[in-house]
C-alpha atoms as a PDB file:
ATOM      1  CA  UNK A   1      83.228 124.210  63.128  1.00  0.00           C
ATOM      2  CA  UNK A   2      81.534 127.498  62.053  1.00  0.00           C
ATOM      3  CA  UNK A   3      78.116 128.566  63.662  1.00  0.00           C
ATOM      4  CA  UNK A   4      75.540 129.221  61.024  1.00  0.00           C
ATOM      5  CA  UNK A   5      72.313 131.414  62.018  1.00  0.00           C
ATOM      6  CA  UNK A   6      68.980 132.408  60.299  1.00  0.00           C
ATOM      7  CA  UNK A   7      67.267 135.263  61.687  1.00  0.00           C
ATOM      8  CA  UNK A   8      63.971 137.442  60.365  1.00  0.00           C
ATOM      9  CA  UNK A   9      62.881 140.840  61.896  1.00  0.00           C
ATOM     10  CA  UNK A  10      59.132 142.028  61.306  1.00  0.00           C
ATOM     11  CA  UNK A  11      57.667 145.387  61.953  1.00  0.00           C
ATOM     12  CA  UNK A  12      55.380 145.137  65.547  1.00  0.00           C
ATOM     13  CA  UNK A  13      52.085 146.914  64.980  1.00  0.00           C
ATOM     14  CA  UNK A  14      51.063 148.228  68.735  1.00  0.00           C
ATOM     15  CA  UNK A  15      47.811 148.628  68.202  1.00  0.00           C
ATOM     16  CA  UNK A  16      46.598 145.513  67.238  1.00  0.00           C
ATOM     17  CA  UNK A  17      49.390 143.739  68.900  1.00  0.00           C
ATOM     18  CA  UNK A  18      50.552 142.103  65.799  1.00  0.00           C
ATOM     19  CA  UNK A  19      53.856 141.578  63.773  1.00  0.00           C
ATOM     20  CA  UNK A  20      53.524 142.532  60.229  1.00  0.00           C
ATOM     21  CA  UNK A  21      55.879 142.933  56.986  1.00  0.00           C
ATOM     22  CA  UNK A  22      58.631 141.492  57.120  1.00  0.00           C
ATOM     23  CA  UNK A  23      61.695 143.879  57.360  1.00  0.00           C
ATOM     24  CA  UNK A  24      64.511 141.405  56.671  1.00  0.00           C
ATOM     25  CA  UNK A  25      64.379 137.676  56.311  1.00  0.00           C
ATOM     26  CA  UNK A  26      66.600 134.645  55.430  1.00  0.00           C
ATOM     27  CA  UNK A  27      70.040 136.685  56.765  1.00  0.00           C
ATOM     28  CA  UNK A  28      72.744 134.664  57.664  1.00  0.00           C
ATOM     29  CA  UNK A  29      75.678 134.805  59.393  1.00  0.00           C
ATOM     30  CA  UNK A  30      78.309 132.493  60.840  1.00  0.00           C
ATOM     31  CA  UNK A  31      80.353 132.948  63.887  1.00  0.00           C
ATOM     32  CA  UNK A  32      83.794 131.968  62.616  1.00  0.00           C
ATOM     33  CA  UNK A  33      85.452 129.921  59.644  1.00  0.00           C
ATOM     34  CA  UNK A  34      86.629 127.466  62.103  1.00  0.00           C
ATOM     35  CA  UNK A  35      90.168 129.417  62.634  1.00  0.00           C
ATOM     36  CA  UNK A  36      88.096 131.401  65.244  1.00  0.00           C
ATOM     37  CA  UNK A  37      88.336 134.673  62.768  1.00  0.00           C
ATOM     38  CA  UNK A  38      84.778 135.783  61.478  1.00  0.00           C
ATOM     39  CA  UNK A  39      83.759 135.082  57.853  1.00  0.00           C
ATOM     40  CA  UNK A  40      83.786 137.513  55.224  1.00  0.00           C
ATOM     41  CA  UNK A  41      83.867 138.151  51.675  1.00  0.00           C
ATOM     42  CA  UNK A  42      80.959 139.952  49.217  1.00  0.00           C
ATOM     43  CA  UNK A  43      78.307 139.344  47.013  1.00  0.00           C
ATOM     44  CA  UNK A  44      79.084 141.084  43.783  1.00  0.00           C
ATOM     45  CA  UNK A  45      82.115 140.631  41.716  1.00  0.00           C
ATOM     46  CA  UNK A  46      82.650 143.643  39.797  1.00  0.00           C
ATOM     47  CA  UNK A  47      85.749 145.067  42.143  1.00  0.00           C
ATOM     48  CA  UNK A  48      88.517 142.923  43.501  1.00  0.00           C
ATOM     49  CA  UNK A  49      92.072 143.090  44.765  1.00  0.00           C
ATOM     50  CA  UNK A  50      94.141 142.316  42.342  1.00  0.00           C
ATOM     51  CA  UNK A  51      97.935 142.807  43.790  1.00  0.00           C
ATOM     52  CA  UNK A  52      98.553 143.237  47.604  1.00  0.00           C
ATOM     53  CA  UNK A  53     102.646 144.536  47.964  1.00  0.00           C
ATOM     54  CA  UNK A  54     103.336 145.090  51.619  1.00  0.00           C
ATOM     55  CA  UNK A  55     107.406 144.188  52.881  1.00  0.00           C
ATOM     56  CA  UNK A  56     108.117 140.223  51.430  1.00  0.00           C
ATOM     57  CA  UNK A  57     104.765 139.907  50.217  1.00  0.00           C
ATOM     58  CA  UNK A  58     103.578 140.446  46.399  1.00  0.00           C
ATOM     59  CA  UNK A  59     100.610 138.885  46.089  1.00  0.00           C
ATOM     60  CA  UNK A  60      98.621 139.256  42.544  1.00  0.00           C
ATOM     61  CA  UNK A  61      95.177 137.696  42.374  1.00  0.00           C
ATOM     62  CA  UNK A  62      91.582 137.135  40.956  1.00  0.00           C
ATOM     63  CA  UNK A  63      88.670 137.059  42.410  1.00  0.00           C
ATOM     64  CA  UNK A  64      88.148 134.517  45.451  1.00  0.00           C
ATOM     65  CA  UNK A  65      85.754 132.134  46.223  1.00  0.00           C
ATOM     66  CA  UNK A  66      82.360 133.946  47.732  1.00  0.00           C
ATOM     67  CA  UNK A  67      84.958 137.174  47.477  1.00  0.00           C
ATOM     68  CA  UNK A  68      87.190 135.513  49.691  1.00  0.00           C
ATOM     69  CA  UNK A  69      91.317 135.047  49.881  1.00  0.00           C
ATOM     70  CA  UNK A  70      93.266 132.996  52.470  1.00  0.00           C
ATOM     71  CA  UNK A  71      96.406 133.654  51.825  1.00  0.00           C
ATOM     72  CA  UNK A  72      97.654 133.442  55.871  1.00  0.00           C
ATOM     73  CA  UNK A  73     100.602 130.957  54.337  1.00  0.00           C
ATOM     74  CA  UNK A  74     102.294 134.305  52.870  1.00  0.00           C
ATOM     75  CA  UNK A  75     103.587 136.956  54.858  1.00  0.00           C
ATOM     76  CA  UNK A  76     106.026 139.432  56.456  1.00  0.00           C
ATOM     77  CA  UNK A  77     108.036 140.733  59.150  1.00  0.00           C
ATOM     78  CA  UNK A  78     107.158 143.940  61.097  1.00  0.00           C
ATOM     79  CA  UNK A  79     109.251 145.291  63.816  1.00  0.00           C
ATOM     80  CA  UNK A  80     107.403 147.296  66.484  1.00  0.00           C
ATOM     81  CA  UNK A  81     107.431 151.401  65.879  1.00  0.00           C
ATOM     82  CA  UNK A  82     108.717 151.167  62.496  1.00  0.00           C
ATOM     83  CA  UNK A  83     106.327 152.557  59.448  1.00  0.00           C
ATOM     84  CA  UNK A  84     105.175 150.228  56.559  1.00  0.00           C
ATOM     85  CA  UNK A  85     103.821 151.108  53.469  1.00  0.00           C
ATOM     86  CA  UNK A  86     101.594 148.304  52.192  1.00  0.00           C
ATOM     87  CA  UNK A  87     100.500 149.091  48.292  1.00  0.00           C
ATOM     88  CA  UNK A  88      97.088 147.429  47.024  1.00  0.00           C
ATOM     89  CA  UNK A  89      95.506 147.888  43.600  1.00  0.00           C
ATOM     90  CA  UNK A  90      92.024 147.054  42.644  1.00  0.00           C
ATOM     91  CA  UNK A  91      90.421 145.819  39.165  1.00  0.00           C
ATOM     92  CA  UNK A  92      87.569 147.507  38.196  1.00  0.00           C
ATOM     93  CA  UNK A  93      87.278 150.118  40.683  1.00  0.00           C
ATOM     94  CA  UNK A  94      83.885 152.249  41.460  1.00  0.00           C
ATOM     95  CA  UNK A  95      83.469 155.791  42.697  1.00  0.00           C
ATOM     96  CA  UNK A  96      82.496 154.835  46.134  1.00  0.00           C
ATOM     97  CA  UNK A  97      85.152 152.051  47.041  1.00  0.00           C
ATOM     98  CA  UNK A  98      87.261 151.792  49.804  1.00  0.00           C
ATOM     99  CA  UNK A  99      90.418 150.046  51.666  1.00  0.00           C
ATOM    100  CA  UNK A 100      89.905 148.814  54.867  1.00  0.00           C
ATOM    101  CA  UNK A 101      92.823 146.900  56.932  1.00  0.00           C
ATOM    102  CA  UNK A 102      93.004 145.266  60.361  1.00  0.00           C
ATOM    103  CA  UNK A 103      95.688 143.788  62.256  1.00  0.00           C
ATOM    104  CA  UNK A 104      94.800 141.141  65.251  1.00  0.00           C
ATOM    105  CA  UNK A 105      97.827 142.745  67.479  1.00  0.00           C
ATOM    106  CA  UNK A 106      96.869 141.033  70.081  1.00  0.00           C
ATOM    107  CA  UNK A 107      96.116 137.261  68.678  1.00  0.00           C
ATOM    108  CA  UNK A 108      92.618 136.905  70.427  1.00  0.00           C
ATOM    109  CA  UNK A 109      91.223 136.329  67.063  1.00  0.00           C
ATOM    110  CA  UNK A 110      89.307 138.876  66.412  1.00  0.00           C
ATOM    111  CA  UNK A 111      89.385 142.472  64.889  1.00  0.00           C
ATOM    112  CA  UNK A 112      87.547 144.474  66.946  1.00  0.00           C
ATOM    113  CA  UNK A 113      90.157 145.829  69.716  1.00  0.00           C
ATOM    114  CA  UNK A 114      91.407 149.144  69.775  1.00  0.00           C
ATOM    115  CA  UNK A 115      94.557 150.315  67.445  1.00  0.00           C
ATOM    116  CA  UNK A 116      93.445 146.944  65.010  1.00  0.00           C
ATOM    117  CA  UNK A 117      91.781 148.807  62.579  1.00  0.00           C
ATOM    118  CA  UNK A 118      95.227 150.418  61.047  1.00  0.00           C
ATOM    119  CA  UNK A 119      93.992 151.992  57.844  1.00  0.00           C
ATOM    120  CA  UNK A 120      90.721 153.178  56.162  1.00  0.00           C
ATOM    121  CA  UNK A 121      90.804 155.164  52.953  1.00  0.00           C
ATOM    122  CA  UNK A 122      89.315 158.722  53.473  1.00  0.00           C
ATOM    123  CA  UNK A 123      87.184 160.616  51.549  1.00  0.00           C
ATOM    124  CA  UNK A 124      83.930 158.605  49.929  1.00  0.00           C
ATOM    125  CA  UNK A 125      85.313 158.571  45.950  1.00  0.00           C
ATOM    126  CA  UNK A 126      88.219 156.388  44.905  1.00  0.00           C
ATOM    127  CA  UNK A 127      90.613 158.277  43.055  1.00  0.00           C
ATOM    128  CA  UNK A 128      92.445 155.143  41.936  1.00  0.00           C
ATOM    129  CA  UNK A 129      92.856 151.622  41.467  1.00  0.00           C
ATOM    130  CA  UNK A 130      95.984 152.334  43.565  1.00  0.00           C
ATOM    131  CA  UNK A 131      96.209 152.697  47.430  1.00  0.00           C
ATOM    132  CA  UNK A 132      98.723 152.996  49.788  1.00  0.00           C
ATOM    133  CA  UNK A 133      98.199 152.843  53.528  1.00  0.00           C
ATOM    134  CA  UNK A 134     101.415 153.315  55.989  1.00  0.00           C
ATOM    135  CA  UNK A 135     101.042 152.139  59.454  1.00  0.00           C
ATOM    136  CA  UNK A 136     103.432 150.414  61.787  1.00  0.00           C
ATOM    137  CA  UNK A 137     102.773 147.528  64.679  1.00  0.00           C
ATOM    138  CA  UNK A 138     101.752 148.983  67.869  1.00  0.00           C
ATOM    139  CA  UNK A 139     104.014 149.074  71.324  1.00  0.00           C
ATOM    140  CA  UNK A 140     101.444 147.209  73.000  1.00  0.00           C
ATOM    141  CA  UNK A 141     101.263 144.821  69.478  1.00  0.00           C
ATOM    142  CA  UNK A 142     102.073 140.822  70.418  1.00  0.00           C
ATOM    143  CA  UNK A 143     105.404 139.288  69.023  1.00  0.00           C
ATOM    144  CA  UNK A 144     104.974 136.282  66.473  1.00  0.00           C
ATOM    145  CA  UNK A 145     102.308 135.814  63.576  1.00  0.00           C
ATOM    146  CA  UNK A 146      99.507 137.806  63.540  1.00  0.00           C
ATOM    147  CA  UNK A 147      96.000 137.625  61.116  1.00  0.00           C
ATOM    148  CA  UNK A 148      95.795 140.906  58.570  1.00  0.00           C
ATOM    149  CA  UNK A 149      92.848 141.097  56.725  1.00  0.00           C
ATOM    150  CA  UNK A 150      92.139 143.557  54.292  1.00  0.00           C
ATOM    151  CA  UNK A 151      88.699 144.585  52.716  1.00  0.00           C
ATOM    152  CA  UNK A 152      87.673 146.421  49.524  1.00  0.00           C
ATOM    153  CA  UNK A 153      84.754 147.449  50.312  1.00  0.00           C
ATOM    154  CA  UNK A 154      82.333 150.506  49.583  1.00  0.00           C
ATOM    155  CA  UNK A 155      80.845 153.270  51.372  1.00  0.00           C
ATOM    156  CA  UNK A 156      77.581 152.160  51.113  1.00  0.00           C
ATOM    157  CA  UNK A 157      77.720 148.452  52.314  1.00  0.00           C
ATOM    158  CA  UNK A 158      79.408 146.534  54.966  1.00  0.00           C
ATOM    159  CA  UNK A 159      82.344 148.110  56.580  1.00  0.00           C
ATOM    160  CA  UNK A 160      83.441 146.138  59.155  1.00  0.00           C
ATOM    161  CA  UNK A 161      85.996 142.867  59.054  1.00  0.00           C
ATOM    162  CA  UNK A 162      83.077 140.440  59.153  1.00  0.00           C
ATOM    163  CA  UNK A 163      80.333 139.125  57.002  1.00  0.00           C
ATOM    164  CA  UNK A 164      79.729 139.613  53.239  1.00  0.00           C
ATOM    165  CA  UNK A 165      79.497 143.316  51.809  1.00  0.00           C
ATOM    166  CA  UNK A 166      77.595 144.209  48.649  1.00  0.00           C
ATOM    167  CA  UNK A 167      80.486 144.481  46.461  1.00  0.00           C
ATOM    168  CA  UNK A 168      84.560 144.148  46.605  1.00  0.00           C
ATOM    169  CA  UNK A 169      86.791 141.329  48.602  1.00  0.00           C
ATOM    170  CA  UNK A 170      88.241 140.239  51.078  1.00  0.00           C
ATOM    171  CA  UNK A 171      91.453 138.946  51.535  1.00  0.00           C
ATOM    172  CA  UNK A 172      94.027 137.567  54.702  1.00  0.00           C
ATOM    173  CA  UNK A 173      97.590 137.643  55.247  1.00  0.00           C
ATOM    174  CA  UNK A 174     100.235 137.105  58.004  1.00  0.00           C
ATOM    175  CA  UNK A 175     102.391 139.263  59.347  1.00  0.00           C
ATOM    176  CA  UNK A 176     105.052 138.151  62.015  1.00  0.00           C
ATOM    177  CA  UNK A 177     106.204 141.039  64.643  1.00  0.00           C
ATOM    178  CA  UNK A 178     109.901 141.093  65.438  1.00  0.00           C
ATOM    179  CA  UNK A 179     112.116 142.501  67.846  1.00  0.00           C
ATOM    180  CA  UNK A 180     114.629 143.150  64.693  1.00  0.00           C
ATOM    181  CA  UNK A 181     114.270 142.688  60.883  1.00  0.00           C
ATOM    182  CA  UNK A 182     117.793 142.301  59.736  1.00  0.00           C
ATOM    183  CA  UNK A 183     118.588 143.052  56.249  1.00  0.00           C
ATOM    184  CA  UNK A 184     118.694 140.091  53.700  1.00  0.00           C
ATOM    185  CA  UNK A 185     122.032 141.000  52.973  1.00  0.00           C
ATOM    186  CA  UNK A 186     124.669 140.852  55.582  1.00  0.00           C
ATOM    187  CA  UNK A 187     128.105 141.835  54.839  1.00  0.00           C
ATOM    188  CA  UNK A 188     130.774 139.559  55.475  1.00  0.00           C
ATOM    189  CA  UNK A 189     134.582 138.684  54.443  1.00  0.00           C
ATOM    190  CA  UNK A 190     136.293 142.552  55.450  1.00  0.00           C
ATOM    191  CA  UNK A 191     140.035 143.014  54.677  1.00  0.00           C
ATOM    192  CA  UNK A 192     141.905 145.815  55.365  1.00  0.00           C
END
């Protein structure tokens, strides 16, 4: 089960040896959602992701509970070296919104390792309720399924893979690294 912490921090006066006015208060956060992946999501819910289209999946959507998506039961195949273009679009998109998207390459159930974070939109305005990120699974990158979790978040809030942001959503996916994707059609019956 998830870890759930309350913490306050309070401005230390020197000279009178004293804590005083509280900075923040009542914050929580949890460890993990008891997959062993951190929590995440947002508070408001102006923005969202509305359509994820990356390989096999074609995902449309509304807004999540608490922001949040788990949609790890859908996903694709990625074969190691080779470019993907993965195409989201937002609903009600503001100025300062952005597309974050990390892959766990590595399974250890977490974001944080180097090469995981595979795309951030650039620039701090959002042109469009369109983006499209290309990336492609490492050499180093695990075979089998593998967490991708994608945030629309905004420059001026949380920016990370964990925890709640002001605005936007969050939303997980699975992607499976192959040697090989073979083609869904395979021709058969030749005559000469």
């Amino acid at each position: 089960p998830a870890s759930q912490y309350n913490y306050s921090v309070y401005e230390y006066y020197d000279a009178t040896k004293c804590y005083i006015n509280n900075g923040l208060y009542g914050i929580t956060f949890t460890t993990s959602n008891g997959t062993g992946y951190c929590t995440a999501g947002a508070l408001n819910q102006q923005e969202y992701i509305s359509n994820v289209s990356f390989g096999s999946i074609n995902q449309s959507s509304s807004r999540g509970t608490n922001q949040y998506e788990d949609y790890t039961t859908i996903g694709t195949d990625m074969q190691k070296g080779v470019n993907y273009t993965a195409n989201i679009t937002v609903e009600n998109p503001v100025h300062y919104d952005k597309i974050f998207i990390w892959i766990d390459w590595n399974h250890d159930n977490d974001f944080f390792d180097d090469g995981e974070n595979v795309y951030t939109s650039s620039g701090a305005d959002f042109a469009s309720p369109h983006t499209t990120a290309t990336f492609s699974p490492p050499s180093n990158a695990l075979m089998g399924a593998a967490r991708m979790r994608i945030r629309l978040g905004n420059s001026n809030s949380n920016m990370t893979p964990c925890e709640r942001s002001d605005r936007g959503e969050v939303e997980d996916y699975t992607v499976n690294v192959v040697n090989c994707v073979y083609p869904s059609i395979q021709a058969s019956g030749f005559t000469t």
